[in-house]
Protein backbone atom coordinates (compact mmCIF):
# COMPACT_ATOMS: atom_id res chain seq x y z
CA UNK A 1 88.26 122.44 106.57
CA UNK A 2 87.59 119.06 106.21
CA UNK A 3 89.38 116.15 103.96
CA UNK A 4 87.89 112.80 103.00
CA UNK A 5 89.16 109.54 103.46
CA UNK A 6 92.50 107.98 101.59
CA UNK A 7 92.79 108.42 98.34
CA UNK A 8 93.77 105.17 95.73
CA UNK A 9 94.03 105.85 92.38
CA UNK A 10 93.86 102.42 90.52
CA UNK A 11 91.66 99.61 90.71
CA UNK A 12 94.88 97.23 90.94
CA UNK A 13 94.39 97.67 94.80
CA UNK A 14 91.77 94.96 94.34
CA UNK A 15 94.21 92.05 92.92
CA UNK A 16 96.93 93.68 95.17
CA UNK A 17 95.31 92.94 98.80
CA UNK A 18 95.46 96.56 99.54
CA UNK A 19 96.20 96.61 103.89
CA UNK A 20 92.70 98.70 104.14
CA UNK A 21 89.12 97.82 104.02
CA UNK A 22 87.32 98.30 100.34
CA UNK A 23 86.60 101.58 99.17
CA UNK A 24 83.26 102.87 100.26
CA UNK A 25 81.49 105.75 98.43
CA UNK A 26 78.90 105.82 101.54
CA UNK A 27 81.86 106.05 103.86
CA UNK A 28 84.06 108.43 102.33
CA UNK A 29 80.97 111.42 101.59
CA UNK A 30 79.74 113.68 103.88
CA UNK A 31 76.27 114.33 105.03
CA UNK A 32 74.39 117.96 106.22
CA UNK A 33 75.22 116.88 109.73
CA UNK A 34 79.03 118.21 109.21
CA UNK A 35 78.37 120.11 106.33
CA UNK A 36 76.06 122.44 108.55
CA UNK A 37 79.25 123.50 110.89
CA UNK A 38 81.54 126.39 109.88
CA UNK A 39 83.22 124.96 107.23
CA UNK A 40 84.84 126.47 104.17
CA UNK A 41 86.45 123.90 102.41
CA UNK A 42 85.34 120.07 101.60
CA UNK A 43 88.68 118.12 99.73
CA UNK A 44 87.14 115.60 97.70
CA UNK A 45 89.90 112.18 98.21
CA UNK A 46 88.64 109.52 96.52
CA UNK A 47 89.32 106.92 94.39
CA UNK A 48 89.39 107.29 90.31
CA UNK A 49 90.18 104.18 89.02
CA UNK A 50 91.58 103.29 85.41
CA UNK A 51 88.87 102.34 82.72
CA UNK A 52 90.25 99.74 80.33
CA UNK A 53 91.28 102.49 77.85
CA UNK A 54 93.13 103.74 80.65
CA UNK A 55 91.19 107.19 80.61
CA UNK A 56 90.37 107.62 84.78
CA UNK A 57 86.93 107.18 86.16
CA UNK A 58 85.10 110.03 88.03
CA UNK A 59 82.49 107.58 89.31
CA UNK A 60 83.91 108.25 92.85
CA UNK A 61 84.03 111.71 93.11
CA UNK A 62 80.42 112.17 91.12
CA UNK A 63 78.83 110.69 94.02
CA UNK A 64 81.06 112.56 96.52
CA UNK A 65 80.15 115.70 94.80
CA UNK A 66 76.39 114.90 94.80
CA UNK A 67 76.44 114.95 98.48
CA UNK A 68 78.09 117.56 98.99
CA UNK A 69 75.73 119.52 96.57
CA UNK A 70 72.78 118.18 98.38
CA UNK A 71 74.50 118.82 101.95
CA UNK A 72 75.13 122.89 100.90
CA UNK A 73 71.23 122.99 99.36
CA UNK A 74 70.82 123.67 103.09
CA UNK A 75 72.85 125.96 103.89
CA UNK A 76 73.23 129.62 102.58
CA UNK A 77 77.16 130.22 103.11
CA UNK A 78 79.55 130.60 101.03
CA UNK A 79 81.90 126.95 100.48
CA UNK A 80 84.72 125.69 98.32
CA UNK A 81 84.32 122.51 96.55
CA UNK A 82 87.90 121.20 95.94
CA UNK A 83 88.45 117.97 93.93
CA UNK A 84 92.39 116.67 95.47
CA UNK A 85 91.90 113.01 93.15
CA UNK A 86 93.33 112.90 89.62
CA UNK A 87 91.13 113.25 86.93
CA UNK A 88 91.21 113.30 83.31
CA UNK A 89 91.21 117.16 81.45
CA UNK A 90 87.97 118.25 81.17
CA UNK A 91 86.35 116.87 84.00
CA UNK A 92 86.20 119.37 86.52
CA UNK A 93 84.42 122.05 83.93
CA UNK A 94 82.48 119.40 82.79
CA UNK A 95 80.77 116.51 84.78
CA UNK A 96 81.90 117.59 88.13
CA UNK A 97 81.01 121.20 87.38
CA UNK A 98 77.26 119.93 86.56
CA UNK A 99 77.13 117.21 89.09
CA UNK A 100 77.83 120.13 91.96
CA UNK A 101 75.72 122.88 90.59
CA UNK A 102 72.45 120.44 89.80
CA UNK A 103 72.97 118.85 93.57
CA UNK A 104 73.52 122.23 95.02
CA UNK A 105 71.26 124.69 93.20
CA UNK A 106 73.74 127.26 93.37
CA UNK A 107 75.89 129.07 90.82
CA UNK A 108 79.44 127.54 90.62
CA UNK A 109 81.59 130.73 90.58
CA UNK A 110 79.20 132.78 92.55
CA UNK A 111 77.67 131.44 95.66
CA UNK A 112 79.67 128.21 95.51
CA UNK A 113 83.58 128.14 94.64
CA UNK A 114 85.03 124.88 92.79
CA UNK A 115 88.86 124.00 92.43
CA UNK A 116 91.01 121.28 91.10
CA UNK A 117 93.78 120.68 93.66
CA UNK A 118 95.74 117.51 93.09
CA UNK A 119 98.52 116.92 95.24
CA UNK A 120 101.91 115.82 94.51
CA UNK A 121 103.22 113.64 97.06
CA UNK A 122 104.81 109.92 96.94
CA UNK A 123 104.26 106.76 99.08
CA UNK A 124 106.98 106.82 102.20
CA UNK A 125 107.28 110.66 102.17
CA UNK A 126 103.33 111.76 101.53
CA UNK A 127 104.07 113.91 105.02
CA UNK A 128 106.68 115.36 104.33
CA UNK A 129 105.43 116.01 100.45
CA UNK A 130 102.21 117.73 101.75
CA UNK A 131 103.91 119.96 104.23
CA UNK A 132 107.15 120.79 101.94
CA UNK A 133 105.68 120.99 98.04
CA UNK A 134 107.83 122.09 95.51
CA UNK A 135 104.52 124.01 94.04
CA UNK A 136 100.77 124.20 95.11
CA UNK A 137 98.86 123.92 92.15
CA UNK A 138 95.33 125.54 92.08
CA UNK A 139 92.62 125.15 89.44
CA UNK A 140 90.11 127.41 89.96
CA UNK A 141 86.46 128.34 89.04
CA UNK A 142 86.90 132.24 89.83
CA UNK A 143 89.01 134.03 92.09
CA UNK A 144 87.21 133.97 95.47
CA UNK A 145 87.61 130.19 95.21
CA UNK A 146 91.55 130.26 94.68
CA UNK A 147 92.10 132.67 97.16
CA UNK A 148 90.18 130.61 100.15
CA UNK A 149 92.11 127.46 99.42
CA UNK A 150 95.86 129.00 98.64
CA UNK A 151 94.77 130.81 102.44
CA UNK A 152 94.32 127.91 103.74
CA UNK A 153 97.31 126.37 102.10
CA UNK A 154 99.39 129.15 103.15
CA UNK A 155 98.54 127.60 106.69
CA UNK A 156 100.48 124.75 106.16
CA UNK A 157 103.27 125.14 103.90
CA UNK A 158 106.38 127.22 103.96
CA UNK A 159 106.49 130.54 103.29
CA UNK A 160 107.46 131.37 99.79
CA UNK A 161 106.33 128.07 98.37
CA UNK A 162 105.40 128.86 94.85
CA UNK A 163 101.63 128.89 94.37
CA UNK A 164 100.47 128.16 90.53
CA UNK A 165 96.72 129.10 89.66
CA UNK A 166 95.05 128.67 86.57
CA UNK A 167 91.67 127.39 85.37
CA UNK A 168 90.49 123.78 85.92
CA UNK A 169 91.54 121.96 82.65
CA UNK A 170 95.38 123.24 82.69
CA UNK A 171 95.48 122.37 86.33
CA UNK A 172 94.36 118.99 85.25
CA UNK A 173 96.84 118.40 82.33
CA UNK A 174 99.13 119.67 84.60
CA UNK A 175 99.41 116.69 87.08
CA UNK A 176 99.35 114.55 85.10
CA UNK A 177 101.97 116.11 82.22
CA UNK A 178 104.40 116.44 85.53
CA UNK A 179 104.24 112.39 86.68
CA UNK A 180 104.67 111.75 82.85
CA UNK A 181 107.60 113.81 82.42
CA UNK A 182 109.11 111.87 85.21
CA UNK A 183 108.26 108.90 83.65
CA UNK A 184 109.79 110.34 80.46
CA UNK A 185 113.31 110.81 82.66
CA UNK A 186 113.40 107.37 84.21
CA UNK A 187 113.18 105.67 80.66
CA UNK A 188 115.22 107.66 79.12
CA UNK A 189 117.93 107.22 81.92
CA UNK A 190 117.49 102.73 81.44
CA UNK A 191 117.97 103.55 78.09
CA UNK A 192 120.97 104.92 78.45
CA UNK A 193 122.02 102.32 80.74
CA UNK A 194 121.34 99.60 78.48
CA UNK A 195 123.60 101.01 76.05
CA UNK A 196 125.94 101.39 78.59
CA UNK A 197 125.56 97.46 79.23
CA UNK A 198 126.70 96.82 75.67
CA UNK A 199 130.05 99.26 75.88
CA UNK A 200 133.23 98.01 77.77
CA UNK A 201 133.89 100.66 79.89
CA UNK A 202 130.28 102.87 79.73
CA UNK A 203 129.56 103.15 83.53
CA UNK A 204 125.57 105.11 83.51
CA UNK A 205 125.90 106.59 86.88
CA UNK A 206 128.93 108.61 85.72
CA UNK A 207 126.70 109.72 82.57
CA UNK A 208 124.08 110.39 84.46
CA UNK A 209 125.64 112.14 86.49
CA UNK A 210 127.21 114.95 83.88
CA UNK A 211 123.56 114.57 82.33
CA UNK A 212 122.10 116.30 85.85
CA UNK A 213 124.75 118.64 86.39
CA UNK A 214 122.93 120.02 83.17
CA UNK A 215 120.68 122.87 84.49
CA UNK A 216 118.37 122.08 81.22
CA UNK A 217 117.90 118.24 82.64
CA UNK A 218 118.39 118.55 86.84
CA UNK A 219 119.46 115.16 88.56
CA UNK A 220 116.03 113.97 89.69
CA UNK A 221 114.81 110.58 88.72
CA UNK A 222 117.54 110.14 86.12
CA UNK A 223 119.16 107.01 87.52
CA UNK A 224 119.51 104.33 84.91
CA UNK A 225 118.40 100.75 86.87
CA UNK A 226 114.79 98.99 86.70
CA UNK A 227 111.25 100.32 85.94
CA UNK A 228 108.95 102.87 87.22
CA UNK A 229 105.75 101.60 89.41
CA UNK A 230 103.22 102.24 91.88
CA UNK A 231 99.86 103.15 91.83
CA UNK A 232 100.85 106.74 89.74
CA UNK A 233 103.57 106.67 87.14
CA UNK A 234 102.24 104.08 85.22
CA UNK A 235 98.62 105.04 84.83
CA UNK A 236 99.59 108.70 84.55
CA UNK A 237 101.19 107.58 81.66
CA UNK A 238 98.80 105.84 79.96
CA UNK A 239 96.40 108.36 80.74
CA UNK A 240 98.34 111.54 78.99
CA UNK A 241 98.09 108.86 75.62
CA UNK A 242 94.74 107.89 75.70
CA UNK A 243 94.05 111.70 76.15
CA UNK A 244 96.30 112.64 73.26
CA UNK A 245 93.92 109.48 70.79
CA UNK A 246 90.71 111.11 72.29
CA UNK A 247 91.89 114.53 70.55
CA UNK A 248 92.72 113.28 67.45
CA UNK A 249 96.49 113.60 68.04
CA UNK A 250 99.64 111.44 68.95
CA UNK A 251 101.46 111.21 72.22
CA UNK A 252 104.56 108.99 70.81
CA UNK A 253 106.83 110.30 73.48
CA UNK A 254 104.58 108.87 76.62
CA UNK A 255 103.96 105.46 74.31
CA UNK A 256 107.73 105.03 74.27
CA UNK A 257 108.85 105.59 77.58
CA UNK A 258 105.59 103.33 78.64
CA UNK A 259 107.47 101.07 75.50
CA UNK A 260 111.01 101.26 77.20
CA UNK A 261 109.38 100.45 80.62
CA UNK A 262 107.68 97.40 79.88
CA UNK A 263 110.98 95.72 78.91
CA UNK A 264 112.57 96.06 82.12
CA UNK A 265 111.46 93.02 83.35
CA UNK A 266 112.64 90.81 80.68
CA UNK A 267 115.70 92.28 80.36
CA UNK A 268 116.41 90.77 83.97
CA UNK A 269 114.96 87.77 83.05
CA UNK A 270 117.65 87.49 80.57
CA UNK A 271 120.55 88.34 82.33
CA UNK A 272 119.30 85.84 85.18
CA UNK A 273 118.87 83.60 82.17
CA UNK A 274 122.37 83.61 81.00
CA UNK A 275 124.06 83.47 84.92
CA UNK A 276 121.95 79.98 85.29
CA UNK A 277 120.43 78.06 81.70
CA UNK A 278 118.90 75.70 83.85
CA UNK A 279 116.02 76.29 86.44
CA UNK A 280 117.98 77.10 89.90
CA UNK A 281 117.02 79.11 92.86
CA UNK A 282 117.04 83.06 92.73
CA UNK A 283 116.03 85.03 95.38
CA UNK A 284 114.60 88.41 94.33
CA UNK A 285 115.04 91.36 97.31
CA UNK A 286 112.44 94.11 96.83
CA UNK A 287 109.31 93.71 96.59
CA UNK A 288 107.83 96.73 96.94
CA UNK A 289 107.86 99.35 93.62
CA UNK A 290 109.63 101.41 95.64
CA UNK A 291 111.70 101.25 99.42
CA UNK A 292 110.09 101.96 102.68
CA UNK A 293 106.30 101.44 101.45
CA UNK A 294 104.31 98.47 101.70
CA UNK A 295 103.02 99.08 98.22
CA UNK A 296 103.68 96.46 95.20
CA UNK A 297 101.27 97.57 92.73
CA UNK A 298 103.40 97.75 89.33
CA UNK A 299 106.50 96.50 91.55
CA UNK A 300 109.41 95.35 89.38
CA UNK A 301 110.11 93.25 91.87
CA UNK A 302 106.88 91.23 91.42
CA UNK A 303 106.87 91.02 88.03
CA UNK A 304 110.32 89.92 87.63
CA UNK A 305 109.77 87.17 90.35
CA UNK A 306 106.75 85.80 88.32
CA UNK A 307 108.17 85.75 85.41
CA UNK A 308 111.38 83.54 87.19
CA UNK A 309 108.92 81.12 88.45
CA UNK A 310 107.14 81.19 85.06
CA UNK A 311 110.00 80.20 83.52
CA UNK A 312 110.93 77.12 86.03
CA UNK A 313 113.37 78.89 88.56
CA UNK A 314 112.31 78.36 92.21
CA UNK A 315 111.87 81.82 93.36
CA UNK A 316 112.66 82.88 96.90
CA UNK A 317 111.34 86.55 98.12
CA UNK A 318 112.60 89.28 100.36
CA UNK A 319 111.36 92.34 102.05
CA UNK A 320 111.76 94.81 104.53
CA UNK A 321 108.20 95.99 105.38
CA UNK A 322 106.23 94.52 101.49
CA UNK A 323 106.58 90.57 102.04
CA UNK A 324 102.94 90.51 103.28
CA UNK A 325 101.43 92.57 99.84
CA UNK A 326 103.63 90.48 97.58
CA UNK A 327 102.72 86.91 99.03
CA UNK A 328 99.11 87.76 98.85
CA UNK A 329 99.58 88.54 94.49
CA UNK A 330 102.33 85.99 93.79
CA UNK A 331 100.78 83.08 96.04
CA UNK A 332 102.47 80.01 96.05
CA UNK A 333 104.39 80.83 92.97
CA UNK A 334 107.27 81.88 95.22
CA UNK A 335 108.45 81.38 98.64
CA UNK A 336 108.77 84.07 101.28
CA UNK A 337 111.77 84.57 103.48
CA UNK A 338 111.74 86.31 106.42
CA UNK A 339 114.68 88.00 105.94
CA UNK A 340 117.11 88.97 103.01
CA UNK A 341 119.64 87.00 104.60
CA UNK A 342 117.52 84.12 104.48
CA UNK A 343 116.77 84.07 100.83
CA UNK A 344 120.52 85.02 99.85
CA UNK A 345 121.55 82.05 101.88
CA UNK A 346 119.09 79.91 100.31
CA UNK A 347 119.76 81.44 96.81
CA UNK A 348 122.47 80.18 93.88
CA UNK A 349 121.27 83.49 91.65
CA UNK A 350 120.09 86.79 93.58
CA UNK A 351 118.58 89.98 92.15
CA UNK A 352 118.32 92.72 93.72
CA UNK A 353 115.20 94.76 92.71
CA UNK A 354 114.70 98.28 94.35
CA UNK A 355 117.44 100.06 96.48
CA UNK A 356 116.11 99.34 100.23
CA UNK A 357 119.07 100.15 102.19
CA UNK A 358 119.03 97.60 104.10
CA UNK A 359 120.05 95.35 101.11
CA UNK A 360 123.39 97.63 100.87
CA UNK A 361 123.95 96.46 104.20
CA UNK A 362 124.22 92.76 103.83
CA UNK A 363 128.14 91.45 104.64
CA UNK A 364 129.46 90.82 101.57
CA UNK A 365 130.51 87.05 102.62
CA UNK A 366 126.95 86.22 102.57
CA UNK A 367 127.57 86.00 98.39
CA UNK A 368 130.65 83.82 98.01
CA UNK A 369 130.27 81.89 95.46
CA UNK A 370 127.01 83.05 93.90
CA UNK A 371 126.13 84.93 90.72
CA UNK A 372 124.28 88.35 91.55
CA UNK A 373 122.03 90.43 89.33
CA UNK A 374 122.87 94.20 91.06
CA UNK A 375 120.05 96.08 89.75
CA UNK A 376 120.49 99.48 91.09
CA UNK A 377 124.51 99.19 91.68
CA UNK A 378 123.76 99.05 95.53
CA UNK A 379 125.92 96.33 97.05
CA UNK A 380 129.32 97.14 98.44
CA UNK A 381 132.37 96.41 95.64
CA UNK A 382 133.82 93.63 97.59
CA UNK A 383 130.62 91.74 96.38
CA UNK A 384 132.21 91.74 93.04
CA UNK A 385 135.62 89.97 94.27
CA UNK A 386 133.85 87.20 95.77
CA UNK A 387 130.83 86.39 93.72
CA UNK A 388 129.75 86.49 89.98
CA UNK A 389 128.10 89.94 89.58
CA UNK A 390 126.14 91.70 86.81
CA UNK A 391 125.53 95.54 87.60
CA UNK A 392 122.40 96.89 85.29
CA UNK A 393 123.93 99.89 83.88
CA UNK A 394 127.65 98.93 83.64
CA UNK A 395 129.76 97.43 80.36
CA UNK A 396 131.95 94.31 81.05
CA UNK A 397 135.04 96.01 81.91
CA UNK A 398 133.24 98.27 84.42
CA UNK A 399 131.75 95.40 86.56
C-alpha cells in the first residue's frame, strides 16, 4: 500500500499560514516508477477545497487520479484506486470514475477496483482515530475492490471494528451527513445554554447531562459553550446545504445549526460588552478551534478576538501550542503573550475561549479583581469568589 501526502480540506489554509509548504499536485501524485512495484492499493489524500457555493472541489484528486490511471496503463495487475479526501455525492461514480478509467484504459469494476474511503479522524487524536475507528466506511465499485481494502484495514484496526460497505454515493453522503449531525448536536446544545443564560437557576451542564444519559441522544459533543470550527465541521455543513439546493430540496436543519453557530461570537462580544462599556483590555485564551492542535481555521477564539479589537478593546492573546497560527491571521490587531499568565495579568476583562487544560490550571489569585467571561465553565469555583465572572451556559443565580 501506499498513501499520499497530508490531506487539507479548505482553502482557508492559505489566509491561515498553514505550518507546511503549499499544496503541490506534482508532489503529492505518483509516477510508474512506484506504481510498477507490488502494490495493491494507492489512497488518494489530497486537498478538496470549498468553491464559493461551498460545494467541494475535486480539482486535486482529478489530477491525482490521472496519474495514477496513466501509471497502471503499464502495468497488467490488478489495483485499488481508493479516494480517502471528502468529496461531494456523486463524484466518485461520476468524474473520478471517468477520470480513472479514460487515464487507465481499463474497466473500473473489472481489471481496476475503485473505493470511496474517507476517514474519520480529528486534529490532536488523528492517530489514535485511524488506529481505533468507531466504523470503517467503504464505498465500493464491486466486491473485489471492498474486500482488498477492508483486508488491508483489518491490518490495522481492532478486531471487531464494525466495517460499513455500500456503493460510492451513500459512502459519500455518509461522511459528510455524520460531521453534520455533530454539528447539528453542538448547536443544539448552545442553544440550550443560552436559554439557560436567561433562567435564574438553569445550569446547561446538568441538562445536558440528563439529555446524554438518553440512549436516543448519547453524551458526545452535546456540551453547551462556544462554536464549532476547524477545517471540517463548518464546511461539512455548508456542503450537506448546498447539496440539498442542487437537488431541488431544502436542508433547513444544517442552515440553522450553521444559523445558531454564527452567533456565537457576538454573543461574547456582548457579554464582554456589558462587563466593560468602554474600550479596556481583554485577553482572550484559546486560540486554536480546538485544544492541543495548532490549528485556528474557524477558531472562536480568533474571531471573537477580532471582533474585540474591531470594536476598540485592546486585545491581548494566549496559547498553549496556536499563538504562532493566530498572530500570523490577526496581525497587529492584537498582541501576543507568551503565556496565559501573562495576558491575565495584563488583562481587566478575560475570556476564555476553548477548554485547554492548562487554562483550568491557572491559581485562582491571578483574577482578583477582574471580570471573567468563562466560556466553557473551566476555571476552578474559587474564581467566582474573587473576581466578576460570567459562565456561558449558567442563569444569574447559578454563577
Amino acid at each position: 500500500m501506499r498513501s499520499l501526502p497530508w490531506k487539507s480540506p479548505s482553502s482557508a489554509w492559505a489566509s491561515s499560514a498553514p505550518p507546511w509548504p503549499p499544496f503541490s499536485p506534482a508532489a503529492a501524485t505518483p509516477s510508474s516508477a512506484w506504481i510498477s512495484t507490488p502494490t495493491d492499493i494507492s489512497f488518494v489524500i489530497v486537498p478538496t477545497p470549498s468553491g464559493p457555493d461551498g460545494a467541494f472541489s475535486n480539482r486535486f484528486v482529478i489530477d491525482a487520479v490521472k496519474r495514477i490511471g496513466a501509471a497502471l496503463a503499464a502495468t497488467s495487475r490488478y489495483h485499488v484506486v481508493n479516494i480517502t479526501s471528502t468529496v461531494m455525492p456523486g463524484s466518485t461514480g461520476g468524474e473520478i470514475h471517468a477520470a480513472l478509467e479514460a487515464a487507465s484504459g481499463r474497466k473500473v469494476g473489472v481489471d481496476v477496483g475503485l473505493t470511496y474511503n474517507p476517514e474519520f479522524i480529528a486534529l490532536g487524536s488523528v492517530v489514535r482515530d485511524l488506529l481505533h475507528p468507531d466504523m470503517v466506511l467503504i464505498g465500493e465499485s464491486d466486491p473485489r475492490a471492498g474486500d482488498v481494502l477492508e483486508g488491508a484495514y483489518k491490518l490495522t484496526v481492532p478486531e471487531g471494528t464494525p466495517v460499513q460497505r455500500m456503493n460510492w454515493v451513500c459512502a459519500e453522503l455518509t461522511k459528510i451527513a455524520v460531521n453534520t449531525y455533530v454539528t447539528t448536536k453542538i448547536s443544539y446544545a448552545n442553544m440550550i445554554a443560552e436559554m439557560c443564560e436567561q433562567l435564574p437557576g438553569a445550569d446547561v451542564d446538568v441538562v445536558t447531562r440528563a439529555l446524554g444519559r438518553d440512549s436516543r441522544i448519547g453524551s458526545k459533543y452535546l456540551k453547551g459553550a462556544l462554536g464549532y470550527g476547524g477545517p471540517c465541521f463548518p464546511r461539512d455543513n455548508v456542503a450537506l446545504a448546498t447539496l440539498a439546493r442542487s437537488l431541488g430540496l431544502r436542508a433547513d436543519v444544517a442552515e440553522a445549526t450553521d444559523t445558531v453557530n454564527r452567533r456565537q461570537v457576538d454573543r461574547v462580544v456582548r457579554l464582554v460588552t456589558r462587563l466593560a462599556p468602554e474600550p479596556t483590555t481583554v485577553a482572550v485564551l484559546g486560540m486554536s478551534y480546538k485544544p492541543d492542535t495548532p490549528v485556528v481555521e474557524e477558531s472562536q477564539g480568533v474571531m471573537i478576538a477580532r471582533a474585540l479589537a474591531a470594536a476598540g478593546h485592546a486585545v491581548l492573546i494566549a496559547d498553549p501550542v496556536a499563538l504562532d497560527s493566530a498572530t500570523a491571521v490577526l496581525g497587529d490587531t492584537v498582541t501576543p503573550m507568551s503565556t496565559a499568565e501573562a495576558a491575565v495579568a495584563a488583562a481587566s476583562v478575560i475570556v476564555v475561549a476553548n477548554p485547554d487544560r492548562s487554562f483550568a490550571g491557572l491559581a485562582p489569585e491571578r483574577f482578583t479583581g477582574k471580570a471573567v467571561v468563562d466560556c466553557w465553565r473551566l476555571l476552578p469555583e474559587a474564581v467566582a469568589e474573587i473576581a466578576d465572572v460570567v459562565h456561558l451556559g449558567r442563569g444569574a443565580a447559578s454563577t
